[in-house]
C-alpha atoms as a PDB file:
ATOM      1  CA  UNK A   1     -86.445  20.840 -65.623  1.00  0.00           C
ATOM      2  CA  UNK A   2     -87.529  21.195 -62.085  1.00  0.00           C
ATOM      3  CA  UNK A   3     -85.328  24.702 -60.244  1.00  0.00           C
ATOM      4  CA  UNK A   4     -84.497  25.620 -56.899  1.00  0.00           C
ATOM      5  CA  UNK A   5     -88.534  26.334 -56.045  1.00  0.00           C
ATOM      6  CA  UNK A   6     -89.799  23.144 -57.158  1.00  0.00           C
ATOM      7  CA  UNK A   7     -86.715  21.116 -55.515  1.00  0.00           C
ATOM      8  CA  UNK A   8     -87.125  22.794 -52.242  1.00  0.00           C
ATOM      9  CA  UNK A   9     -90.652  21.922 -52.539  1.00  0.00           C
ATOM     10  CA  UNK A  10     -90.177  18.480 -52.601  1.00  0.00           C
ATOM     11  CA  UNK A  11     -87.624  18.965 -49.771  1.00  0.00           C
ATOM     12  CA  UNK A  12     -89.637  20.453 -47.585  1.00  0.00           C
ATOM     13  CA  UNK A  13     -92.657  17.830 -48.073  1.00  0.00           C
ATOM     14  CA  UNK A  14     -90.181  14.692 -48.032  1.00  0.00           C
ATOM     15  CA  UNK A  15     -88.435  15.856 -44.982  1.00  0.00           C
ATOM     16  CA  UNK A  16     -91.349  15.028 -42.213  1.00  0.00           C
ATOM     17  CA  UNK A  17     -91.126  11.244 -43.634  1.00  0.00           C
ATOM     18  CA  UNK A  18     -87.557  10.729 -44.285  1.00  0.00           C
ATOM     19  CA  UNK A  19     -86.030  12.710 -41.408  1.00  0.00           C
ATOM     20  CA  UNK A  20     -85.061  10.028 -38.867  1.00  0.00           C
ATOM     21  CA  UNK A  21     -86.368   6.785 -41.025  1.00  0.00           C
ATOM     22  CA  UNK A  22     -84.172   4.058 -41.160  1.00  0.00           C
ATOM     23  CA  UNK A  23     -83.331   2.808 -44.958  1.00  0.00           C
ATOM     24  CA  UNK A  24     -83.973  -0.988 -44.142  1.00  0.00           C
ATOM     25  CA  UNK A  25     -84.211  -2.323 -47.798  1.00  0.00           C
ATOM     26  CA  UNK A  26     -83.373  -0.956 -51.310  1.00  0.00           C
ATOM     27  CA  UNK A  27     -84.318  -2.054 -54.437  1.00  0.00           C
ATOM     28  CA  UNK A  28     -83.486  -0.880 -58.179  1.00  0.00           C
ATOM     29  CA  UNK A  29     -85.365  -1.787 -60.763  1.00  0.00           C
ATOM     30  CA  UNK A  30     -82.909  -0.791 -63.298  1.00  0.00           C
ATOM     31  CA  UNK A  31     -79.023  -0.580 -63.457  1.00  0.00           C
ATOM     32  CA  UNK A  32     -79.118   2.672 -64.444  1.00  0.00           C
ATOM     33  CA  UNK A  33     -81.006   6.237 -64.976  1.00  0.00           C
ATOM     34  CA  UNK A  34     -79.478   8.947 -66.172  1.00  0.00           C
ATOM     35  CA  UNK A  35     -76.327   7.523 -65.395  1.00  0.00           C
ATOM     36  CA  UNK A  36     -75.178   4.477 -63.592  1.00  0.00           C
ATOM     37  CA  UNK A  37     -76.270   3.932 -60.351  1.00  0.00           C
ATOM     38  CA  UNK A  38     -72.979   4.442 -58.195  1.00  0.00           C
ATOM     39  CA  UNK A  39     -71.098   1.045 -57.571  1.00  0.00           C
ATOM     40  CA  UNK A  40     -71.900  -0.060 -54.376  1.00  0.00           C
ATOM     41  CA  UNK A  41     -75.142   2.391 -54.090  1.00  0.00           C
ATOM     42  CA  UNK A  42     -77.303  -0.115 -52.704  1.00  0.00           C
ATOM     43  CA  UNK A  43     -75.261  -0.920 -49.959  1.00  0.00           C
ATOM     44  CA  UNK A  44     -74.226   2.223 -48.903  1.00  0.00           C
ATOM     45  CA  UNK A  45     -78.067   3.430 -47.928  1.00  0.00           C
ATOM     46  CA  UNK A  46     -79.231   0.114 -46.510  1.00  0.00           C
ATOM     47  CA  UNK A  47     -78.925  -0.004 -42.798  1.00  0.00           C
ATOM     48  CA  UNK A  48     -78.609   4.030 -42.462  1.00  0.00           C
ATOM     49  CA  UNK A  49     -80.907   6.364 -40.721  1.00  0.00           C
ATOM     50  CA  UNK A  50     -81.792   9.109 -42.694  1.00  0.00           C
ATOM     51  CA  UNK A  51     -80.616  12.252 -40.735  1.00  0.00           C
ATOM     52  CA  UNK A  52     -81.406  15.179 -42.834  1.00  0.00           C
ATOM     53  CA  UNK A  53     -83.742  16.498 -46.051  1.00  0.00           C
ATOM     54  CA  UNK A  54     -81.573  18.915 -47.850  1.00  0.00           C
ATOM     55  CA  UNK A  55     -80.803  20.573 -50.784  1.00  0.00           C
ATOM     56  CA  UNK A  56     -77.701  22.496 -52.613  1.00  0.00           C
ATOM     57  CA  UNK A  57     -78.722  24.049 -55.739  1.00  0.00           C
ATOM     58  CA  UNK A  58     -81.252  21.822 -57.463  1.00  0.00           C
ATOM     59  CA  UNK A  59     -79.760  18.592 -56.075  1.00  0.00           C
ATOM     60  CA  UNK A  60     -81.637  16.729 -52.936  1.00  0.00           C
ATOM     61  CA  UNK A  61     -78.899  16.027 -50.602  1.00  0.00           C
ATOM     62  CA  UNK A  62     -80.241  13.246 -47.581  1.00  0.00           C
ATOM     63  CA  UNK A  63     -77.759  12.608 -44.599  1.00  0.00           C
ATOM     64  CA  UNK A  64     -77.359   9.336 -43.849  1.00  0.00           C
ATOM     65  CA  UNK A  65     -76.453   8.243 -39.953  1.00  0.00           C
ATOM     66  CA  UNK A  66     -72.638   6.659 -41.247  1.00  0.00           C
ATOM     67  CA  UNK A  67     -71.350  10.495 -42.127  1.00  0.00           C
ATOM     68  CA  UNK A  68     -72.741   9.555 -46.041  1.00  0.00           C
ATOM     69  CA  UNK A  69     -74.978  11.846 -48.067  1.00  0.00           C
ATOM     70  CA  UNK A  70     -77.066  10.562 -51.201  1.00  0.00           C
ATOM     71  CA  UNK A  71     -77.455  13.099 -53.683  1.00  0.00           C
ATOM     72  CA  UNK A  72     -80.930  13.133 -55.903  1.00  0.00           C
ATOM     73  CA  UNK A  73     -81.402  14.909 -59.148  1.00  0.00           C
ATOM     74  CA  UNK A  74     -84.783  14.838 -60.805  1.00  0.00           C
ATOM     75  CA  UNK A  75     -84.106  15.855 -63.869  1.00  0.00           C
ATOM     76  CA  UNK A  76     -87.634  16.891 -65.776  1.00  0.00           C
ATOM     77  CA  UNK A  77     -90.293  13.774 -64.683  1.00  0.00           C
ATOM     78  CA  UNK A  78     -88.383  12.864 -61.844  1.00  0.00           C
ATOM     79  CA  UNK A  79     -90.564  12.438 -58.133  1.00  0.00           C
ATOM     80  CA  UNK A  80     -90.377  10.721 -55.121  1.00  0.00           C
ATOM     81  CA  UNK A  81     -94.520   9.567 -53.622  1.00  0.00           C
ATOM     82  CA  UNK A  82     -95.159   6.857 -50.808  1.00  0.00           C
ATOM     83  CA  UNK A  83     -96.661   3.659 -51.234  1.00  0.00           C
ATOM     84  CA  UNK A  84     -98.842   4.158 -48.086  1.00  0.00           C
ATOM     85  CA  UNK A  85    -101.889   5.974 -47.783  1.00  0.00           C
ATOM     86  CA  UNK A  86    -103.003   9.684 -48.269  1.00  0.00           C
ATOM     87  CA  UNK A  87    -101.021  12.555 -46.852  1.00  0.00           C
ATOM     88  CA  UNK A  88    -102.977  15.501 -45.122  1.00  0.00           C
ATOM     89  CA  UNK A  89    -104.437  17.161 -47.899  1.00  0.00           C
ATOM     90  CA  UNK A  90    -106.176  14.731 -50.134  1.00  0.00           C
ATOM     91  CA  UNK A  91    -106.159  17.339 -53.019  1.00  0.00           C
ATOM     92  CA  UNK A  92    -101.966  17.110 -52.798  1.00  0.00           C
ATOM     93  CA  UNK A  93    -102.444  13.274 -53.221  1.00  0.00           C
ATOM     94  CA  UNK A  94    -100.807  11.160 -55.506  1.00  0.00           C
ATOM     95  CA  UNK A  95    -102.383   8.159 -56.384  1.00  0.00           C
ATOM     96  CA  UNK A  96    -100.332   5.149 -55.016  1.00  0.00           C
ATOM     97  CA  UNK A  97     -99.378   2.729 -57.836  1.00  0.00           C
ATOM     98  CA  UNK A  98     -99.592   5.032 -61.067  1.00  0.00           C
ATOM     99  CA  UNK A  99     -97.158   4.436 -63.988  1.00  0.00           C
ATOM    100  CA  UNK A 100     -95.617   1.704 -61.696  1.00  0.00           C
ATOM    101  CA  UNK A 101     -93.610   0.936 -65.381  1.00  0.00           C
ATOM    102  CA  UNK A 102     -91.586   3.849 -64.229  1.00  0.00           C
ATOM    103  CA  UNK A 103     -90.555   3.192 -60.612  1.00  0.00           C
ATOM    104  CA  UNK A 104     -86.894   2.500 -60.470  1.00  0.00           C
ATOM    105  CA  UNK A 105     -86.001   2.555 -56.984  1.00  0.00           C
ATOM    106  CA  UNK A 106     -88.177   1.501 -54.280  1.00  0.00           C
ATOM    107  CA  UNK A 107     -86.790   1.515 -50.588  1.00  0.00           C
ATOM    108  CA  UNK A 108     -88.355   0.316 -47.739  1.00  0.00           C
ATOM    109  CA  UNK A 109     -88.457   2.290 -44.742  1.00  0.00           C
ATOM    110  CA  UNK A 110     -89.073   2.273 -40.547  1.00  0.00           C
ATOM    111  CA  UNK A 111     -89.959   5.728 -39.057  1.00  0.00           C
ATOM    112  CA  UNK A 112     -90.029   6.038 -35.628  1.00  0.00           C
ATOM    113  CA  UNK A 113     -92.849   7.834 -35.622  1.00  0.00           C
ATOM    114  CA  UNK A 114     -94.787   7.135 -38.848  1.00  0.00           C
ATOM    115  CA  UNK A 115     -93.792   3.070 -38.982  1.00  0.00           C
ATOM    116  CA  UNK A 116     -93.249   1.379 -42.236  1.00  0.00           C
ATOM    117  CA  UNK A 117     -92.787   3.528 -45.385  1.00  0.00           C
ATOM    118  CA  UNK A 118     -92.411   2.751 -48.959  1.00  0.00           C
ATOM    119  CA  UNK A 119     -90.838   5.413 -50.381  1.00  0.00           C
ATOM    120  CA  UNK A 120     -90.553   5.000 -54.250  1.00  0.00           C
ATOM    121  CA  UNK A 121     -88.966   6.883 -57.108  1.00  0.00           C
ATOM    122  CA  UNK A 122     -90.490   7.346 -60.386  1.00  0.00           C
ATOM    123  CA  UNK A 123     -88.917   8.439 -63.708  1.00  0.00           C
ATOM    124  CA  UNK A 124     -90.500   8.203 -66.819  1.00  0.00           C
ATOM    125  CA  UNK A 125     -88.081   9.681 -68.982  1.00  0.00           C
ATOM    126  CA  UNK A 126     -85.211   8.835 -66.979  1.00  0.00           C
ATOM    127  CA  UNK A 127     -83.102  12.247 -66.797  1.00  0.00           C
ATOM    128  CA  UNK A 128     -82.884  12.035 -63.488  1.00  0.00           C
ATOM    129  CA  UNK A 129     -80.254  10.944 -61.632  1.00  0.00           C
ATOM    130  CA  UNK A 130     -78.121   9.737 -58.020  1.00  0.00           C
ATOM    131  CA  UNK A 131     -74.571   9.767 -56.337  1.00  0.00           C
ATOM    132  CA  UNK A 132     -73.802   9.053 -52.647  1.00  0.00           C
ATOM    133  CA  UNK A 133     -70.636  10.615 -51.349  1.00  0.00           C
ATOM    134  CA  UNK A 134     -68.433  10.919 -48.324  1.00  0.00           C
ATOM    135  CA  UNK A 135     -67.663  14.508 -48.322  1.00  0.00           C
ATOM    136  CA  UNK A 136     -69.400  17.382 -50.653  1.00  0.00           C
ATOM    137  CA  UNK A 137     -65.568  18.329 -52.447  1.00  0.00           C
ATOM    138  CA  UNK A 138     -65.742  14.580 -53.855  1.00  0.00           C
ATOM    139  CA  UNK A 139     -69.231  15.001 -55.493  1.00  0.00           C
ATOM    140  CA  UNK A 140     -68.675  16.386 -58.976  1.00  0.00           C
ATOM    141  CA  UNK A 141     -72.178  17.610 -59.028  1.00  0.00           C
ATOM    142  CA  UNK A 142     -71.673  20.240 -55.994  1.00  0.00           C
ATOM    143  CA  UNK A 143     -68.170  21.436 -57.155  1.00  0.00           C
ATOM    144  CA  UNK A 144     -68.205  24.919 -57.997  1.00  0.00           C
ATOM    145  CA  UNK A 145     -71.185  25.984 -57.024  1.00  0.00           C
ATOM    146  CA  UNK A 146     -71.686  29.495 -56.330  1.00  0.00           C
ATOM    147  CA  UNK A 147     -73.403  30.630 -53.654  1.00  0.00           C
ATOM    148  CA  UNK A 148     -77.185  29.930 -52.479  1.00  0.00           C
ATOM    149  CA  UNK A 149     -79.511  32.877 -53.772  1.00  0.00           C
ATOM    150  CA  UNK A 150     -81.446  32.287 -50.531  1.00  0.00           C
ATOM    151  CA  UNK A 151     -78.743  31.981 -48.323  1.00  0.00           C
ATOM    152  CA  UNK A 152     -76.469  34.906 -46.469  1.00  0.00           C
ATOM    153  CA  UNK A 153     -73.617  34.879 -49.029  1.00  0.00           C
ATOM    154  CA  UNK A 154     -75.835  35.914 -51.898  1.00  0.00           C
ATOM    155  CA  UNK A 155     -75.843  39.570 -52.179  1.00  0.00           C
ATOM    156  CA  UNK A 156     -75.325  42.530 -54.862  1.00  0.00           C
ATOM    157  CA  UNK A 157     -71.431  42.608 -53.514  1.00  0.00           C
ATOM    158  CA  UNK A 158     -70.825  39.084 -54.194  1.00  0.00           C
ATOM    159  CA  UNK A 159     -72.231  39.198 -58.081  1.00  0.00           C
ATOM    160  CA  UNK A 160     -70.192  42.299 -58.730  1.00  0.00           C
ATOM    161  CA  UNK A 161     -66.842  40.646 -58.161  1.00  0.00           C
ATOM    162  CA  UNK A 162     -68.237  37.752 -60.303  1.00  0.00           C
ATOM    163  CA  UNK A 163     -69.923  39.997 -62.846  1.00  0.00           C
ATOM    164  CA  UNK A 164     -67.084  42.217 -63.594  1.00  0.00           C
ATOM    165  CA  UNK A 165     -65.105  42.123 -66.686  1.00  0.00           C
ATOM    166  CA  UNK A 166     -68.241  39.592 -67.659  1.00  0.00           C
ATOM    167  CA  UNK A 167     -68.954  40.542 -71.328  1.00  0.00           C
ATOM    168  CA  UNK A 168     -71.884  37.515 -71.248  1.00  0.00           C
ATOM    169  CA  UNK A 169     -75.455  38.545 -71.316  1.00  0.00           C
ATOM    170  CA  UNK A 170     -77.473  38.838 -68.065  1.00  0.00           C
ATOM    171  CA  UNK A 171     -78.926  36.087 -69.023  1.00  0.00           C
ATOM    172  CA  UNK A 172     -76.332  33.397 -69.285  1.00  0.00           C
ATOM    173  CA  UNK A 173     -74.441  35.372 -66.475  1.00  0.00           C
ATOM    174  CA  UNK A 174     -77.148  34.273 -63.972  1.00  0.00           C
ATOM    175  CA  UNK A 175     -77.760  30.416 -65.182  1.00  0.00           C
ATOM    176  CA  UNK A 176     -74.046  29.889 -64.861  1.00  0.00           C
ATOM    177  CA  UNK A 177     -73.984  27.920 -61.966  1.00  0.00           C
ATOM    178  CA  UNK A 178     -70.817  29.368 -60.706  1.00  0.00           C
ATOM    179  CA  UNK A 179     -72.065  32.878 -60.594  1.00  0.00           C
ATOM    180  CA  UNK A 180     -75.416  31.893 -58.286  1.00  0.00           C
ATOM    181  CA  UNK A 181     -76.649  27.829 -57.400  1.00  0.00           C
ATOM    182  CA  UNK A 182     -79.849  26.694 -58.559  1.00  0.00           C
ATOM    183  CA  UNK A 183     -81.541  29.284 -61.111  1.00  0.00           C
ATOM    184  CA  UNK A 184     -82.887  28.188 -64.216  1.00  0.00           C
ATOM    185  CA  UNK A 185     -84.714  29.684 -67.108  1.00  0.00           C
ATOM    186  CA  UNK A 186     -88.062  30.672 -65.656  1.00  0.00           C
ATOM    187  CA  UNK A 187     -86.959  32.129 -62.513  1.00  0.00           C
ATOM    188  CA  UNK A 188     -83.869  34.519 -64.734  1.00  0.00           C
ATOM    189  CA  UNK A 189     -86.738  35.481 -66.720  1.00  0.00           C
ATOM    190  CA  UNK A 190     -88.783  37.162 -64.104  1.00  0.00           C
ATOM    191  CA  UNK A 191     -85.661  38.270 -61.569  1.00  0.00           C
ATOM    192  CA  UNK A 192     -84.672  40.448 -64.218  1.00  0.00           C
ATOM    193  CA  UNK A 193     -87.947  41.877 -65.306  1.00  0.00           C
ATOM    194  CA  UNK A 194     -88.379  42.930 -61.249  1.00  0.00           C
ATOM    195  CA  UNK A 195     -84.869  44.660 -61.409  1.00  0.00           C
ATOM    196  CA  UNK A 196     -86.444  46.496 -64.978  1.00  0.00           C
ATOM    197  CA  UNK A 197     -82.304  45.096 -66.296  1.00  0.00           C
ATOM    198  CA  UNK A 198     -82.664  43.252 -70.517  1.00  0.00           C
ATOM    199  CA  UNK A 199     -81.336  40.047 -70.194  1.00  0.00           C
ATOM    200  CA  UNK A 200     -79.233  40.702 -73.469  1.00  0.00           C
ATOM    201  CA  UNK A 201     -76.978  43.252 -71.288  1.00  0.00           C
ATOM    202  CA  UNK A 202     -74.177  42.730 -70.926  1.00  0.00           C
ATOM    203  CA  UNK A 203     -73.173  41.340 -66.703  1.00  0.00           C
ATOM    204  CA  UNK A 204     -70.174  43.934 -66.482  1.00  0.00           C
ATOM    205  CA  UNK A 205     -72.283  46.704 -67.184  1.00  0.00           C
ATOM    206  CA  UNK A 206     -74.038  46.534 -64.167  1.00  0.00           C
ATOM    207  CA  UNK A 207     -70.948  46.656 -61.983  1.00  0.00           C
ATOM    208  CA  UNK A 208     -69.474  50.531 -61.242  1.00  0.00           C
ATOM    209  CA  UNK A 209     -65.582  51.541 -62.415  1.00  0.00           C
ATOM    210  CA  UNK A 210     -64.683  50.854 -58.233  1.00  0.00           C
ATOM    211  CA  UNK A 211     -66.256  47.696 -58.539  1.00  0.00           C
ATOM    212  CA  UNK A 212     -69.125  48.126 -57.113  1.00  0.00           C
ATOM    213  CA  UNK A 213     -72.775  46.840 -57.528  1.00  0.00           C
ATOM    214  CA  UNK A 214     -74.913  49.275 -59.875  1.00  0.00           C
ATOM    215  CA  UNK A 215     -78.165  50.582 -57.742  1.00  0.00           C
ATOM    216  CA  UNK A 216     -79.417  48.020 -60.745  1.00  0.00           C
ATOM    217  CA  UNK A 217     -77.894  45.124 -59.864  1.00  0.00           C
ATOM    218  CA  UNK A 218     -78.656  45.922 -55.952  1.00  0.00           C
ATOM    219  CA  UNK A 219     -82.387  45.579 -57.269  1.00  0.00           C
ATOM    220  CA  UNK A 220     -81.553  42.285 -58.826  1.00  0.00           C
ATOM    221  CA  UNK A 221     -80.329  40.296 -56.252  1.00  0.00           C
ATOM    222  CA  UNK A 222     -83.486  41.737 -54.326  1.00  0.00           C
ATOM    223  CA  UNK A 223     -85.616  40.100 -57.385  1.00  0.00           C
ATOM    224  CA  UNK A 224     -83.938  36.824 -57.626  1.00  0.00           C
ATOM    225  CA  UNK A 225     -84.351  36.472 -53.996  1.00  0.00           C
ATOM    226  CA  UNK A 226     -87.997  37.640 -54.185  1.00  0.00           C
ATOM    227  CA  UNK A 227     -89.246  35.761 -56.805  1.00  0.00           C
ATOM    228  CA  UNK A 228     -87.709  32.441 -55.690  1.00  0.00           C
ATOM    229  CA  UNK A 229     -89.629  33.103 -52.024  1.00  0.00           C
ATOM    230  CA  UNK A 230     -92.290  33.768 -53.969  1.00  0.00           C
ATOM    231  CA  UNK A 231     -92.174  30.765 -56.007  1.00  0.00           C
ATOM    232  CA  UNK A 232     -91.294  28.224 -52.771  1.00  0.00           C
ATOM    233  CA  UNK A 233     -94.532  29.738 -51.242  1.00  0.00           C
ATOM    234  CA  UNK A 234     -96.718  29.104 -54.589  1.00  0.00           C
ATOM    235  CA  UNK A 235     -95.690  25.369 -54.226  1.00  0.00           C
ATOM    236  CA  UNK A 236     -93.424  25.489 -57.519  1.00  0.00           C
ATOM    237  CA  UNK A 237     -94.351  26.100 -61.057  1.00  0.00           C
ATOM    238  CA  UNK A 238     -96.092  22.948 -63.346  1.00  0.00           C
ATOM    239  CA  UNK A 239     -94.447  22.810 -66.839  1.00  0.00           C
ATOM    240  CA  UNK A 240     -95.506  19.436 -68.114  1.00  0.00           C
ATOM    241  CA  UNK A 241     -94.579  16.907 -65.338  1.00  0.00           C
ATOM    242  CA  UNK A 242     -93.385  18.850 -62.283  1.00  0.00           C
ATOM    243  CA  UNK A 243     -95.203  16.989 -58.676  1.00  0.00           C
ATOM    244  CA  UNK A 244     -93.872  18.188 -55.228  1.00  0.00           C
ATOM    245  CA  UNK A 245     -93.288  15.238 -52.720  1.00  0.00           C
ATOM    246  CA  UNK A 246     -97.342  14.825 -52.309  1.00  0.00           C
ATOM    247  CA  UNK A 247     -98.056  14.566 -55.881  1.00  0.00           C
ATOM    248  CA  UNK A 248     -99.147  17.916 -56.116  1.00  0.00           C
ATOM    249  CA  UNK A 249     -98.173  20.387 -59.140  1.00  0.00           C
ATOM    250  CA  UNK A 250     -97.204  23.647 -58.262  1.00  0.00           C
ATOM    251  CA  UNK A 251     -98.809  26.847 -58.689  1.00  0.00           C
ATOM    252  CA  UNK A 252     -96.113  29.608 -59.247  1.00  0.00           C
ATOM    253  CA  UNK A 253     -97.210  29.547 -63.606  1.00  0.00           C
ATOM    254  CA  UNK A 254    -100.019  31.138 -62.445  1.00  0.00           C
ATOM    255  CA  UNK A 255     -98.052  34.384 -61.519  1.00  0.00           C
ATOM    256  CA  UNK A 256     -95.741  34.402 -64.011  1.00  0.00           C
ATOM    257  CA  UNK A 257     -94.869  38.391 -64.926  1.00  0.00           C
ATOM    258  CA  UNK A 258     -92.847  37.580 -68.239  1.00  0.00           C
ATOM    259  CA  UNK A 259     -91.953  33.925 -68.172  1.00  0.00           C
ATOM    260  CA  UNK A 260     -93.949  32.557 -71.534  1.00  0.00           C
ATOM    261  CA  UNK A 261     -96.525  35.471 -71.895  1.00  0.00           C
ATOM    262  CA  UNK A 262     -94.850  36.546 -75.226  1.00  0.00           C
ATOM    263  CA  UNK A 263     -97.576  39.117 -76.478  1.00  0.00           C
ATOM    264  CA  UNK A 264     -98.954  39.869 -73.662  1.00  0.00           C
ATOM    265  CA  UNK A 265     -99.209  43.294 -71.210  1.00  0.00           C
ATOM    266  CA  UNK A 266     -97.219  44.215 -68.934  1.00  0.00           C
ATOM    267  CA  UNK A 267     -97.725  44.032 -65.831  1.00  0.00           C
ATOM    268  CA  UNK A 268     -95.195  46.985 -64.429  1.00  0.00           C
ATOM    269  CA  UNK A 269     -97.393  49.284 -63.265  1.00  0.00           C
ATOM    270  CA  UNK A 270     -97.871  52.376 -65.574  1.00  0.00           C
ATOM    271  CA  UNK A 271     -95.775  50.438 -68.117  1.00  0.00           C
ATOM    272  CA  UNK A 272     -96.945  50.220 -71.953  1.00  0.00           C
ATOM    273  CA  UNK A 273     -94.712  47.647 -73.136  1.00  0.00           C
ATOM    274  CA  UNK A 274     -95.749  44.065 -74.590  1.00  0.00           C
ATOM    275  CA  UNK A 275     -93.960  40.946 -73.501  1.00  0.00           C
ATOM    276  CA  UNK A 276     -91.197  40.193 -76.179  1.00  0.00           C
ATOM    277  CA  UNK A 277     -89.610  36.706 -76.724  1.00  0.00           C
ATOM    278  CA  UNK A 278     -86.247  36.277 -78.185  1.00  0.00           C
ATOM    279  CA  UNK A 279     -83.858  33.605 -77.761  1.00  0.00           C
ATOM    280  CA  UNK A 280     -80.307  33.175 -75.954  1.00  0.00           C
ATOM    281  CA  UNK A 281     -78.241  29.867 -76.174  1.00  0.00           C
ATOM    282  CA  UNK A 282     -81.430  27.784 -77.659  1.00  0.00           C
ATOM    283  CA  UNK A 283     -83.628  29.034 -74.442  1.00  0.00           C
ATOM    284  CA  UNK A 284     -86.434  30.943 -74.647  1.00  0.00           C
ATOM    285  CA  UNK A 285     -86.260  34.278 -72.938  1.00  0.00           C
ATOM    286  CA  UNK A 286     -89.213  36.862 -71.981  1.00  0.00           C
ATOM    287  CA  UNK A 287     -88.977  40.512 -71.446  1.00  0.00           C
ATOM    288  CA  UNK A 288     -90.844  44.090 -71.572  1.00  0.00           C
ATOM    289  CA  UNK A 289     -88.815  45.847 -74.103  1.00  0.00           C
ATOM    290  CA  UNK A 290     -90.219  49.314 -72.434  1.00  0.00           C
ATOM    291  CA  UNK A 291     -89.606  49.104 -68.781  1.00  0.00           C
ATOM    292  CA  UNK A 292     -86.297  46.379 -69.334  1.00  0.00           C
ATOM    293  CA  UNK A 293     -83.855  48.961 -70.399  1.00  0.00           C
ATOM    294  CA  UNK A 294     -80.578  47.746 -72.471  1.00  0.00           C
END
């Protein structure tokens, strides 16, 4: 399942050809994906100019000119390519027309700068899924959500009032979408190997008596926010289908520190520990059972 790197990925290389395109035609090839398409779905985009490429958590959120936003989810083969042509860098190219079986939406776009568009969706195993809303409080998808681990509310403060009297492991603490938007698996993984915290310990041991953030958990938010930079600037990671919006998989696997090198050194400096891999809630987890302390 595509996180928060590999979405904003895609966000950033949609947004130069959807940012100020007009949605003149849309067409489903199905009635359904994950879910139903929305009643009235169809409608609602056709005829709007597409105002802004964003993204909340691991959702794509596009601003449409009439004050609506439609809300993507890719779930794990989900991606968005154009019909048209090759984009700058012909090694990021996806080839135009492949597993056509699998495109369920196909809208047809004007951009005022880059003219007539094709933008199409492709799904193979259909997990994916869309909304389109009025305001963000009547999307069930974005209600809840904690706060943006890139953004200026994310901080060691803000997971200490959430973390305390938390008796759930580190590791479901942080994929709780309430507690932080938009981490998954990998990215837990090697947040809490940088912060040197065991993603068995318990979250409210990592907040002080006064209720504040342990010098530990200071390094953690450091690491989730690090690693995710990290990640956005390696183009994503590629675990089976992952493509950013040019087709291109991302590179991020290739600097994994824990994240499925059970057996393997590691890489703290001065550290003699092996990789371990245990698992939490049917997940795999990865960890250096020398330099992770419980």
């Amino acid at each position: 399942m595509p996180e928060l790197p590999e979405v904003e990925t895609v966000r950033r290389g949609l947004a130069p050809y959807l940012e100020g395109a007009r949605i003149e035609k849309v067409v489903l090839n199905r009635k359904d994906l994950r879910f139903p398409f929305p009643r009235g779905f169809v409608t609602a985009l056709e005829g709007e100019i597409i105002t802004a490429v964003g993204r909340r958590a691991k959702y794509l959120l596009f601003r449409l000119s009439g004050g609506k936003t439609w809300l993507g989810h890719l779930g794990m083969t989900g991606a968005f390519r154009f019909a048209e042509g090759k984009f700058k860098e012909p090694s990021r190219y996806y080839e135009p027309g492949e597993d056509e079986k699998h495109d369920h939406v196909v809208m047809l776009l004007t951009h005022p700068v880059r003219g007539k568009l094709t933008l199409i969706y492709s799904d193979a195993r259909r997990f994916g899924f869309m909304d389109v809303f009025e305001h963000e409080e009547d999307s069930p998808y974005l209600e809840g959500l904690g706060p943006e681990p890139l953004g200026n509310q994310f901080n060691a403060i803000e997971m200490a009032a959430r973390f305390r009297g938390k008796s759930a492991p580190m590791k479901a603490a942080l994929l709780d979408q309430r507690v932080v938007a938009g981490l998954g698996n990998i990215y837990v993984s090697e947040a809490l190997w940088r912060a040197h915290i065991r993603p068995t310990t318990e979250a409210k041991k990592l907040v002080l008596k006064s209720g504040k953030p342990s010098a530990r958990l200071e390094l953690l938010a450091d690491g989730v926010r690090g690693v995710l930079t990290d990640a956005i600037e390696a183009g994503g990671s590629t675990l089976r289908d992952f493509r950013d919006a040019e087709g291109s998989s991302g590179y991020f696997q290739h600097r994994f520190d824990v994240y499925d090198r059970e057996n393997q050194p590691c890489h703290t400096p001065g550290c003699t520990g092996t990789i371990k891999r245990i698992v939490q809630s049917g997940r795999s987890t990865f960890f250096c059972p020398v330099c992770q302390k419980p």
